[in-house]
N, C-alpha and C. Protein backbone atom coordinates (compact mmCIF):
# COMPACT_ATOMS: atom_id res chain seq x y z
N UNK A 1 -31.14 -11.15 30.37
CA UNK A 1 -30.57 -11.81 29.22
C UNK A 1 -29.08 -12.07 29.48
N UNK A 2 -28.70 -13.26 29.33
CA UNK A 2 -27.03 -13.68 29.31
C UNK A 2 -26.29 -13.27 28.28
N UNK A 3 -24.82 -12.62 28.77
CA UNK A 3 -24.28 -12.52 27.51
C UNK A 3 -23.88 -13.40 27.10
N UNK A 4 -23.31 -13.75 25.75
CA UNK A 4 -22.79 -14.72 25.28
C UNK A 4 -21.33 -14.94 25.20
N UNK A 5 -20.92 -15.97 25.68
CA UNK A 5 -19.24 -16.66 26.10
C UNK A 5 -19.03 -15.77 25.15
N UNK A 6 -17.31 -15.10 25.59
CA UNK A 6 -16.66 -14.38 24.40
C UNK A 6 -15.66 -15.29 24.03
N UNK A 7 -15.59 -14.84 22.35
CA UNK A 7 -14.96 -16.02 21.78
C UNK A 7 -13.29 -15.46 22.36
N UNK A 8 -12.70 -17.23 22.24
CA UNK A 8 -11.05 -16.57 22.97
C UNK A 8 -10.46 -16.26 21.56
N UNK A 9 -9.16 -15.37 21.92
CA UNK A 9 -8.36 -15.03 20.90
C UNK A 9 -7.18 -15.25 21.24
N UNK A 10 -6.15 -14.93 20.58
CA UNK A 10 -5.06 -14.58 20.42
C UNK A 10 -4.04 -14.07 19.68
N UNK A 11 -2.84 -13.37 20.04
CA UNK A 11 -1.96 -12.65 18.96
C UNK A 11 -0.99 -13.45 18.93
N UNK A 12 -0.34 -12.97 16.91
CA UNK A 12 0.84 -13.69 17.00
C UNK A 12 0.97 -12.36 15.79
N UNK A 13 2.96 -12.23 15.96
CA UNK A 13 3.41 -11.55 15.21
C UNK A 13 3.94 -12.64 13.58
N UNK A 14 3.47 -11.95 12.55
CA UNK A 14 4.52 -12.58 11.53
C UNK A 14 4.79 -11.62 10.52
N UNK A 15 5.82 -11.92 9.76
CA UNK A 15 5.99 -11.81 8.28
C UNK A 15 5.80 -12.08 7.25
N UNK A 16 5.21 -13.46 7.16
CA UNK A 16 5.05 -14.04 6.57
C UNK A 16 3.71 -13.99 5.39
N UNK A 17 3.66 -13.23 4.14
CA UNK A 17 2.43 -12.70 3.63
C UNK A 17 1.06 -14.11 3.41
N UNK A 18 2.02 -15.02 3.83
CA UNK A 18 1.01 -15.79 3.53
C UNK A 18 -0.43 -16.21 4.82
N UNK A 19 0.60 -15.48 5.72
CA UNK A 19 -0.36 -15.91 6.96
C UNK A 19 -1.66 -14.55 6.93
N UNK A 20 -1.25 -13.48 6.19
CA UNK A 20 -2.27 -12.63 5.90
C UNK A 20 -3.37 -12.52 5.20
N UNK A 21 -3.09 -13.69 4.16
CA UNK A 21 -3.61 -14.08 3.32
C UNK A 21 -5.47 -14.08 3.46
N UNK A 22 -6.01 -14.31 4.61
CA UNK A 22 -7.58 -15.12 4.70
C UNK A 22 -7.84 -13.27 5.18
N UNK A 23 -7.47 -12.24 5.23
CA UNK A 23 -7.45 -11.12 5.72
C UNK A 23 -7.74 -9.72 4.55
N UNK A 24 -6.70 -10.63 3.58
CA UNK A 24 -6.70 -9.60 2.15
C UNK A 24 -8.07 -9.49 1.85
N UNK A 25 -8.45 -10.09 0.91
CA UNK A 25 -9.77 -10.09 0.40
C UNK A 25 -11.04 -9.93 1.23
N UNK A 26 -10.89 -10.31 2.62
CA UNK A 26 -12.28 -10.46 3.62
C UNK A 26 -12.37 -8.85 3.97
N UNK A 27 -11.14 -8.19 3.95
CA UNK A 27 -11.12 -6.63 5.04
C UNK A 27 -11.08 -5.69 3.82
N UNK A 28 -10.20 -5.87 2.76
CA UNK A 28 -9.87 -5.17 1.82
C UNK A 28 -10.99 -3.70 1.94
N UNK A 29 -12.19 -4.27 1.68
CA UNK A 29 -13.80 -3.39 1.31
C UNK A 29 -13.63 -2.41 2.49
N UNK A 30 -13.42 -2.82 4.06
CA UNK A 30 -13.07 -1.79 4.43
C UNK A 30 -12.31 -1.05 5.08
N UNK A 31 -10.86 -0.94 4.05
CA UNK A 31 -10.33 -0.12 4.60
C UNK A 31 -9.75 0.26 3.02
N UNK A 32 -9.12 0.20 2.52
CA UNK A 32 -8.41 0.43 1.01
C UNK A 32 -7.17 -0.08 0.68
N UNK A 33 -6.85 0.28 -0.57
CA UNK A 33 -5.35 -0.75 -0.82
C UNK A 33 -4.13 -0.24 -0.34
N UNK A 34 -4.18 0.74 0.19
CA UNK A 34 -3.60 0.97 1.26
C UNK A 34 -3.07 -0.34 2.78
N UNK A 35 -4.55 -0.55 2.66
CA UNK A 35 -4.43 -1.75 3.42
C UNK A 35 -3.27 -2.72 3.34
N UNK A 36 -3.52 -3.25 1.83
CA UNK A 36 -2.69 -4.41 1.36
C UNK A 36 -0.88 -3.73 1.20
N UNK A 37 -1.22 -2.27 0.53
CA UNK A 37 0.82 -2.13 0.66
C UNK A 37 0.88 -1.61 1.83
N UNK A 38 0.02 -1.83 3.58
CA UNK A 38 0.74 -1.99 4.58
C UNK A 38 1.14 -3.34 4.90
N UNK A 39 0.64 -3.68 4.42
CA UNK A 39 0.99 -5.56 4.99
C UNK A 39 2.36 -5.91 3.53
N UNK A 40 2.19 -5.17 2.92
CA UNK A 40 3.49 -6.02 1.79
C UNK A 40 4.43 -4.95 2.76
N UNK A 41 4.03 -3.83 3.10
CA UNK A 41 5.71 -3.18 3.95
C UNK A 41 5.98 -4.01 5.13
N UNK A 42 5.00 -4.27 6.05
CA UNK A 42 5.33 -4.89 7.33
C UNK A 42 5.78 -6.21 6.73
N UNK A 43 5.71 -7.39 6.09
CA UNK A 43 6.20 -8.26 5.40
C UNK A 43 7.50 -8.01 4.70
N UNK A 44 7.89 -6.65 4.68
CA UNK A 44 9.32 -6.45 4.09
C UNK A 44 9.17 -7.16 2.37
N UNK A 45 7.92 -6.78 1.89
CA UNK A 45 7.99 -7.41 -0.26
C UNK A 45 8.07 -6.20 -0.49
N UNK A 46 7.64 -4.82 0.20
CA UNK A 46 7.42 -3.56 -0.72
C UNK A 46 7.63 -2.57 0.35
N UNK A 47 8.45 -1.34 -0.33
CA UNK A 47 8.64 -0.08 1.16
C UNK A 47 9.46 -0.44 1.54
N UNK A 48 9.42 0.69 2.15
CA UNK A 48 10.50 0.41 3.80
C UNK A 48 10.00 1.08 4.89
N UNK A 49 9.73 0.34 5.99
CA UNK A 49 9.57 0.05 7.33
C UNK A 49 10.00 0.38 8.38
N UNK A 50 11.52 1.16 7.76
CA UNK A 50 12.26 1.60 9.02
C UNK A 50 12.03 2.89 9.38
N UNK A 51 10.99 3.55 8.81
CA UNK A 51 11.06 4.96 9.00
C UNK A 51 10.20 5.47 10.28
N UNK A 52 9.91 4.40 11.12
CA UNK A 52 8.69 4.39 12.07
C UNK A 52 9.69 4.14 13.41
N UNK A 53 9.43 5.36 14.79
CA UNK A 53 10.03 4.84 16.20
C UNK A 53 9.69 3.60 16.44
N UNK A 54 8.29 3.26 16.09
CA UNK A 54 7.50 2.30 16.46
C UNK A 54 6.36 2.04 15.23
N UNK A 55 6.75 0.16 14.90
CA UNK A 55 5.70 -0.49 14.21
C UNK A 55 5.76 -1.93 14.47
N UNK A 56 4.56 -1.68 14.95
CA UNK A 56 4.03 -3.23 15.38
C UNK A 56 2.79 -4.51 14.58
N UNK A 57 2.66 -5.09 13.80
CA UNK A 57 1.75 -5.69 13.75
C UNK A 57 1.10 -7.28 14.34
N UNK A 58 0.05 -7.14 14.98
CA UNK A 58 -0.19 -8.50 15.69
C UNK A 58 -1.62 -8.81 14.88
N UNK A 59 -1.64 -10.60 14.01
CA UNK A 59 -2.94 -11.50 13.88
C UNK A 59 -3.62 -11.76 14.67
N UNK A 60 -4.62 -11.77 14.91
CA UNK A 60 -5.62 -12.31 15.61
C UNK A 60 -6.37 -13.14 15.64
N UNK A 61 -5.99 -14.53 16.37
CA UNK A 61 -6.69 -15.53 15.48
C UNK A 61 -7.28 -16.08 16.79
N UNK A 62 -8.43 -17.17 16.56
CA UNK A 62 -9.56 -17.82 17.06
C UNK A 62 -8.80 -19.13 16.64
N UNK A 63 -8.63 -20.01 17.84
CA UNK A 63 -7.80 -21.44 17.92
C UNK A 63 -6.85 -21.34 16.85
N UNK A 64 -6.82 -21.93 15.50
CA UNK A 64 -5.23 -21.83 14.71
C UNK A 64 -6.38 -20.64 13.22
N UNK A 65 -7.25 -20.24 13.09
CA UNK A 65 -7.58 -19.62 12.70
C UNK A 65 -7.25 -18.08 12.51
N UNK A 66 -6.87 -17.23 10.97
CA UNK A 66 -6.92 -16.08 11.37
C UNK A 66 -8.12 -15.22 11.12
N UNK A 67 -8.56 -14.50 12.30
CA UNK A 67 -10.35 -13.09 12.76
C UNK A 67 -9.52 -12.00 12.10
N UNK A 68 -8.67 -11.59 12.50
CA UNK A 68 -8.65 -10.18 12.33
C UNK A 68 -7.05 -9.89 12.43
N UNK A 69 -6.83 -8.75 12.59
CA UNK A 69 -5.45 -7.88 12.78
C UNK A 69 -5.91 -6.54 13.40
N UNK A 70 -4.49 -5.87 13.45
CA UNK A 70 -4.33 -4.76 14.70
C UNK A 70 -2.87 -4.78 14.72
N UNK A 71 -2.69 -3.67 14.88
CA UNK A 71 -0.95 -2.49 15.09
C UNK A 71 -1.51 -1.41 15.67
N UNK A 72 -0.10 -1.12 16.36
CA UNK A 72 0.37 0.71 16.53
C UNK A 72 1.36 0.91 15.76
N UNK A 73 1.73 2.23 15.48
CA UNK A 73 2.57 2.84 14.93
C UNK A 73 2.67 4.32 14.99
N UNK A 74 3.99 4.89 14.91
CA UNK A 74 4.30 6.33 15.73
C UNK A 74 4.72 7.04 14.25
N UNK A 75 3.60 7.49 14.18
CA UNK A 75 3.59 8.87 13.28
C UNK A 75 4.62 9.84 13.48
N UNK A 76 5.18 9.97 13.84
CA UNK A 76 6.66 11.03 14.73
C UNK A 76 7.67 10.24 14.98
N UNK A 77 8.58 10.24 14.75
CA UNK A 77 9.44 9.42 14.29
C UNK A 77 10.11 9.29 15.36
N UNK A 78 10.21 10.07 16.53
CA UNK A 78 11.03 10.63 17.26
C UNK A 78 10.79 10.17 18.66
N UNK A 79 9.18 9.82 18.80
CA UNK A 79 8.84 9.49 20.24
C UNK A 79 7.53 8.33 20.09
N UNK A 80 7.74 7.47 21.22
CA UNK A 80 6.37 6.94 21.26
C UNK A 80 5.26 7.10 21.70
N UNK A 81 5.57 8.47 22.67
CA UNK A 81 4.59 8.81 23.97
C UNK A 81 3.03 8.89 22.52
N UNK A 82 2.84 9.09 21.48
CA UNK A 82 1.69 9.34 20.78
C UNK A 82 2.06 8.08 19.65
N UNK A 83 0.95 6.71 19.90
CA UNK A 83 0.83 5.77 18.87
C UNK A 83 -0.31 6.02 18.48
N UNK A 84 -0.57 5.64 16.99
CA UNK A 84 -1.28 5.52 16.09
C UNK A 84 -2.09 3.58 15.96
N UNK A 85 -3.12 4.14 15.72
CA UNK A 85 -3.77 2.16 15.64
C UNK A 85 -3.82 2.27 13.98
N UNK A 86 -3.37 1.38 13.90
CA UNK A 86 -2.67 0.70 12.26
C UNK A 86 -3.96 -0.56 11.72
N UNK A 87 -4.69 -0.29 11.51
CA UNK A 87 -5.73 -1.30 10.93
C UNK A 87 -6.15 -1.85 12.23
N UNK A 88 -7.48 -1.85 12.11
CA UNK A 88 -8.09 -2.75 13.18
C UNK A 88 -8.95 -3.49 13.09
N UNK A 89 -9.13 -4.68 12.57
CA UNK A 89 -10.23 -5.14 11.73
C UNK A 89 -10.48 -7.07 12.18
N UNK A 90 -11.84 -7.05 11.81
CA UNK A 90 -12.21 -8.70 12.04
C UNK A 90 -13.21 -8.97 11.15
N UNK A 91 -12.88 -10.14 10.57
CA UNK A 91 -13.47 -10.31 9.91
C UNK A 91 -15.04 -10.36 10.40
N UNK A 92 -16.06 -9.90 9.12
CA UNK A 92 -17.14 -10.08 9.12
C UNK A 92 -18.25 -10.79 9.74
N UNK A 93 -17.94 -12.23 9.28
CA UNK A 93 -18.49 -13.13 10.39
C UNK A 93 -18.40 -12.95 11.97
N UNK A 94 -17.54 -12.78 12.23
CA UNK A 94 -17.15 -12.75 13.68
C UNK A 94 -17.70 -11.41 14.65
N UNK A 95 -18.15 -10.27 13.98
CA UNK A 95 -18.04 -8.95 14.44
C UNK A 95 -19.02 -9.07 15.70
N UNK A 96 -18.99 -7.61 16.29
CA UNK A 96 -20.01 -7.84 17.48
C UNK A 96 -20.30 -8.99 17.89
N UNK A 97 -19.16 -9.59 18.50
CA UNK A 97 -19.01 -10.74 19.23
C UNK A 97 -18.27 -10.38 20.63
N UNK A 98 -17.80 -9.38 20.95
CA UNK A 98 -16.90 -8.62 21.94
C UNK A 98 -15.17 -8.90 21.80
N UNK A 99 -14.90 -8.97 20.54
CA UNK A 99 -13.81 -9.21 20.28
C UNK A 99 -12.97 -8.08 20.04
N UNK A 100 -13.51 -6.74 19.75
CA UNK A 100 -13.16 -5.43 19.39
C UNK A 100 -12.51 -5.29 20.48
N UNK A 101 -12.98 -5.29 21.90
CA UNK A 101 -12.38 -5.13 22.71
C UNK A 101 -11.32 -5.75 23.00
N UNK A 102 -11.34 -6.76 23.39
CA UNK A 102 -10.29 -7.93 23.43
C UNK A 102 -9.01 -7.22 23.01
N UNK A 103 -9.19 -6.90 21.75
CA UNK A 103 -7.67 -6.68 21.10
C UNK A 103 -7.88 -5.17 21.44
N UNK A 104 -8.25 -3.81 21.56
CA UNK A 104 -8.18 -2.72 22.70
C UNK A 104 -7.24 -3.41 23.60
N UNK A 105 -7.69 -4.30 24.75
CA UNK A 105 -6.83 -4.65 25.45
C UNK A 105 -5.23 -4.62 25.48
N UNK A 106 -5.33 -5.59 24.58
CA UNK A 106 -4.38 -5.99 24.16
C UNK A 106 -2.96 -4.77 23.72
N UNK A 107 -3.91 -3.62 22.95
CA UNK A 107 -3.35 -3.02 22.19
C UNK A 107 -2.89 -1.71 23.27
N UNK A 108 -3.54 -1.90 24.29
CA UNK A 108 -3.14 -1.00 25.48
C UNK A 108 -1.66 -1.13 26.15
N UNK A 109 -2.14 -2.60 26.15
CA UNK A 109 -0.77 -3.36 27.36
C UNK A 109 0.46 -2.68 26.14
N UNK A 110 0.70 -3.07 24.94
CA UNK A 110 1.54 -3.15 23.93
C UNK A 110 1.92 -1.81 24.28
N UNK A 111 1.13 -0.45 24.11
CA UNK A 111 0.89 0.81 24.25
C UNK A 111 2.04 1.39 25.23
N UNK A 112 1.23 1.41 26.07
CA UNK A 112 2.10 1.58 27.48
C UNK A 112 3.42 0.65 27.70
N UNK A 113 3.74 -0.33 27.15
CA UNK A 113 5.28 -1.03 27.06
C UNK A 113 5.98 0.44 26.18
N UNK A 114 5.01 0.31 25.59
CA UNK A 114 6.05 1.28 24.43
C UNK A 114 5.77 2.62 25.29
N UNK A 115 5.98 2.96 25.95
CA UNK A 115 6.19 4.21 26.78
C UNK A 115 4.54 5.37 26.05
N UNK A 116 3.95 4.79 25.63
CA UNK A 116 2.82 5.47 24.99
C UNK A 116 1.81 6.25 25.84
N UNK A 117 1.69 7.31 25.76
CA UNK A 117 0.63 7.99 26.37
C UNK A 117 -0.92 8.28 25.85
N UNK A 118 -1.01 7.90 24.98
CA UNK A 118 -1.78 8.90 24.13
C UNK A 118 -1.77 7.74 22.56
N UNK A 119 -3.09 6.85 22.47
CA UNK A 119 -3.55 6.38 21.04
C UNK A 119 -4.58 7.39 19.98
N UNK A 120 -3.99 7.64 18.85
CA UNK A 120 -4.90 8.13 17.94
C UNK A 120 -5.11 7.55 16.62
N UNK A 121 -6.30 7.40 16.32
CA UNK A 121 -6.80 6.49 14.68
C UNK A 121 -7.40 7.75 13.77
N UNK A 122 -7.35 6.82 12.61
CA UNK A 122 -8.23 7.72 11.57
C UNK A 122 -9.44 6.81 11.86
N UNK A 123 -10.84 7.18 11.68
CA UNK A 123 -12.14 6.64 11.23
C UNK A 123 -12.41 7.12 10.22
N UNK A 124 -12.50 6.04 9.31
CA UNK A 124 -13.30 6.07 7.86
C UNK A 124 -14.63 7.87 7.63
N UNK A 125 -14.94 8.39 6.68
CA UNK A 125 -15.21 9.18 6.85
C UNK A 125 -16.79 9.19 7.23
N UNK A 126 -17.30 7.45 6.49
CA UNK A 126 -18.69 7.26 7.49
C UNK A 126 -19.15 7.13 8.98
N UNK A 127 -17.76 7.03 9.43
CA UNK A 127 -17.76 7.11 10.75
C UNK A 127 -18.79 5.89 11.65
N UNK A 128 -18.73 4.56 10.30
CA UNK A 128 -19.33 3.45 11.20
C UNK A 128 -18.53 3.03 12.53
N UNK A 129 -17.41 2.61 12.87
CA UNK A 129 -16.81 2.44 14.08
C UNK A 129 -16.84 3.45 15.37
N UNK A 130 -17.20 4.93 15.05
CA UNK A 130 -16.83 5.87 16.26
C UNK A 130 -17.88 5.52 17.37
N UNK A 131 -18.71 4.59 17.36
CA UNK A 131 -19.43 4.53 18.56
C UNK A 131 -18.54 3.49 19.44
N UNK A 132 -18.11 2.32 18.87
CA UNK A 132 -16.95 1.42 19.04
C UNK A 132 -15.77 2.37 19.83
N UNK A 133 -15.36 3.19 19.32
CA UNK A 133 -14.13 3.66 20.05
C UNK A 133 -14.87 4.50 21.04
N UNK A 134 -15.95 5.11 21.09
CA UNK A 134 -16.24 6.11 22.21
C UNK A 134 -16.91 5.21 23.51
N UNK A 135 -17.11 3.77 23.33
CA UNK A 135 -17.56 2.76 24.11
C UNK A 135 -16.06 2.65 24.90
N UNK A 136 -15.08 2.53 24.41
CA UNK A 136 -13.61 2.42 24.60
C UNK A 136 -12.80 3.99 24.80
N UNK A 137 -13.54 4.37 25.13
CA UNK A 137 -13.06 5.82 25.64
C UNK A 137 -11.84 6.93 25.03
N UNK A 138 -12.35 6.73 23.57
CA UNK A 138 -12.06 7.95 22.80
C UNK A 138 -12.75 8.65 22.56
N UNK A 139 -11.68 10.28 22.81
CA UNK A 139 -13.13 11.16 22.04
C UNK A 139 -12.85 11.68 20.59
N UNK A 140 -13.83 12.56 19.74
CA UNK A 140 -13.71 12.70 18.39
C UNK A 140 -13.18 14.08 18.75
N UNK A 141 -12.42 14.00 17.82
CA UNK A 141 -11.50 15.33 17.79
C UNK A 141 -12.19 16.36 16.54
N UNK A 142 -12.53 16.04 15.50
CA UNK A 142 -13.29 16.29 14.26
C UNK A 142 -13.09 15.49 13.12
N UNK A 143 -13.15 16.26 12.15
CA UNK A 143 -12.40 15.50 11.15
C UNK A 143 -10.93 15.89 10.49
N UNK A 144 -10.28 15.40 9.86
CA UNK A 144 -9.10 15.35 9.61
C UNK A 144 -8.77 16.50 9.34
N UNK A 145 -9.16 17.01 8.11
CA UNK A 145 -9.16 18.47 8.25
C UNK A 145 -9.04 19.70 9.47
N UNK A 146 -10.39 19.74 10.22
CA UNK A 146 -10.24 20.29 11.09
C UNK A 146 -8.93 20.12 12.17
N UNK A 147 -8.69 18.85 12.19
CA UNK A 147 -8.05 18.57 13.07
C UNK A 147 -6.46 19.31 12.83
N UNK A 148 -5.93 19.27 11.96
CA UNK A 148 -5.14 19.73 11.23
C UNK A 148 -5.00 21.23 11.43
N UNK A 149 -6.20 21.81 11.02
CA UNK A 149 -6.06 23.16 11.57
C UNK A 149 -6.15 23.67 13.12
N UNK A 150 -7.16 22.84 13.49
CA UNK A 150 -7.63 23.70 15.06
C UNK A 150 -5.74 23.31 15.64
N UNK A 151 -4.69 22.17 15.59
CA UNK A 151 -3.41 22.14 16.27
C UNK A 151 -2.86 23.04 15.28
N UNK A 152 -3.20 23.86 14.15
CA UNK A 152 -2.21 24.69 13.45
C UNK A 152 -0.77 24.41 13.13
N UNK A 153 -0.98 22.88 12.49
CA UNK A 153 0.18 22.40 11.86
C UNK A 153 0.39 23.37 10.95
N UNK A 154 1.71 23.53 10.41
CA UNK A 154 1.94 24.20 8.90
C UNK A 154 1.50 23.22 8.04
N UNK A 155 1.80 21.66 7.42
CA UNK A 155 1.40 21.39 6.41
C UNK A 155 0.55 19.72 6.76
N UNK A 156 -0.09 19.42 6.00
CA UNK A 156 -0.57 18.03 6.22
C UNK A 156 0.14 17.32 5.82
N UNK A 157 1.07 16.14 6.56
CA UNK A 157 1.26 14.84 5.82
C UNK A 157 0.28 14.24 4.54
N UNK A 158 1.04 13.33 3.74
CA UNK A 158 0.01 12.78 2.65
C UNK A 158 -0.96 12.24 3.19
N UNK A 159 -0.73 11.04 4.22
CA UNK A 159 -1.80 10.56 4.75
C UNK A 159 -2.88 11.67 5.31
N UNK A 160 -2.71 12.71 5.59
CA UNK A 160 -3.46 13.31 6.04
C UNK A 160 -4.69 14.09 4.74
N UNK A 161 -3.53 14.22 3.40
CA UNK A 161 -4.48 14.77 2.80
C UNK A 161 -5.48 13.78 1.85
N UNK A 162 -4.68 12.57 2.14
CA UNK A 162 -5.94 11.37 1.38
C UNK A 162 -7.01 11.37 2.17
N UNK A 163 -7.14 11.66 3.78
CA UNK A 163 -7.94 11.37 4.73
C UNK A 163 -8.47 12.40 4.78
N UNK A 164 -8.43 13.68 4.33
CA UNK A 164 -8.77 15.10 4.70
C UNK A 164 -10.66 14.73 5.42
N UNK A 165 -11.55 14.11 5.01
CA UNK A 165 -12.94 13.81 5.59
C UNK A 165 -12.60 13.03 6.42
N UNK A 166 -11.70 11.88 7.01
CA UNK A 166 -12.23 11.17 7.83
C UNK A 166 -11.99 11.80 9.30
N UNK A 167 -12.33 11.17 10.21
CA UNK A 167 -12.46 11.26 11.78
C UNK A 167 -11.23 11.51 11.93
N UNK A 168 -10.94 12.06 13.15
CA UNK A 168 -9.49 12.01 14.45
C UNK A 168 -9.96 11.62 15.54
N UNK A 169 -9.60 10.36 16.07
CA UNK A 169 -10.11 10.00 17.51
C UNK A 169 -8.90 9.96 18.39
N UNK A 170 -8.99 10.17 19.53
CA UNK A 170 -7.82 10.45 20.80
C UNK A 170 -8.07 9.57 21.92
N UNK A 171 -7.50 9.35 22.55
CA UNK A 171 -7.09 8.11 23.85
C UNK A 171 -5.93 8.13 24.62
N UNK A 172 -6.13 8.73 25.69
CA UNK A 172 -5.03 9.18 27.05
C UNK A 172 -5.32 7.71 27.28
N UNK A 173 -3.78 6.75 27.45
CA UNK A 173 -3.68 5.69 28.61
C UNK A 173 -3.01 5.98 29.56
N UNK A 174 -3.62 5.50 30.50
CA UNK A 174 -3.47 5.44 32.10
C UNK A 174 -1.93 4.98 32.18
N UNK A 175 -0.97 5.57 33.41
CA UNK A 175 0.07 4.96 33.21
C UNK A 175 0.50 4.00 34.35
């Protein structure tokens, strides 16, 4: 059986909330509104932005079309060697098309510019994507919770305690 041509992509950085626009409503379902006041902070309408070593967001679009989005961002304020993946999403239509990867790629090269050693995400607590990242060579750490304890932080960040069920996934890049 042939695979099928992968569709081309490409990134572009903006600010501009309007270019996010075909993204709001299509992804919203899965990820939360969270979602949307990251894109009003990276847009500079709401928050502030500067509190990050590192924040990146790149569109992903199919000819002048926007699929999807994707960022890193450094939870630690202090270093980049450990980025975080900041939404990773395509729209619906498009999925399992081999585009997930594509922007992996992508999000590697970015990675390693930024002196990055080491990518880690949250997965939703259904844990539909973790086969996706373990195809892409992360492993599951547990869940948030656990994760939290087995490194014996003293306290959880907020994000951590909204997420307390979902996944911790990990990713050593090559340098």
């Amino acid at each position: 059986m042939r695979k099928p041509t992968p569709i081309k992509i490409s990134f572009k950085q903006s600010r501009n909330i309007k270019d996010f626009r075909p993204l709001i409503d299509t992804l919203i379902g899965d990820f939360d509104y969270g979602f949307l006041w990251t894109i009003l902070e990276w847009c500079k309408l709401a928050g502030n932005d500067d509190d990050h070593a590192y924040w990146e967001f790149w569109l992903v679009l199919h000819k002048k079309d926007v699929i999807g989005i994707c960022g890193l961002y450094s939870k630690y304020y202090n270093t980049n060697e450990e980025l975080w993946l900041n939404y990773l999403g395509v729209v619906p239509k498009l999925r399992n098309k081999g585009i997930g990867r594509h922007i992996m790629q992508h999000l590697y090269v970015k990675a390693k510019k930024a002196g990055c050693k080491t990518i880690m995400s949250y997965v939703g607590q259904s844990g539909d994507p973790l086969n996706f990242y373990k195809r892409e060579g992360f492993e599951v750490l547990g869940r948030v919770k656990q994760y939290v304890r087995g490194y014996e932080l003293r306290e959880m960040d907020s994000d951590e305690v909204e997420r307390a069920k979902e996944w911790v996934i990990r990713k050593e890049i090559a340098q």
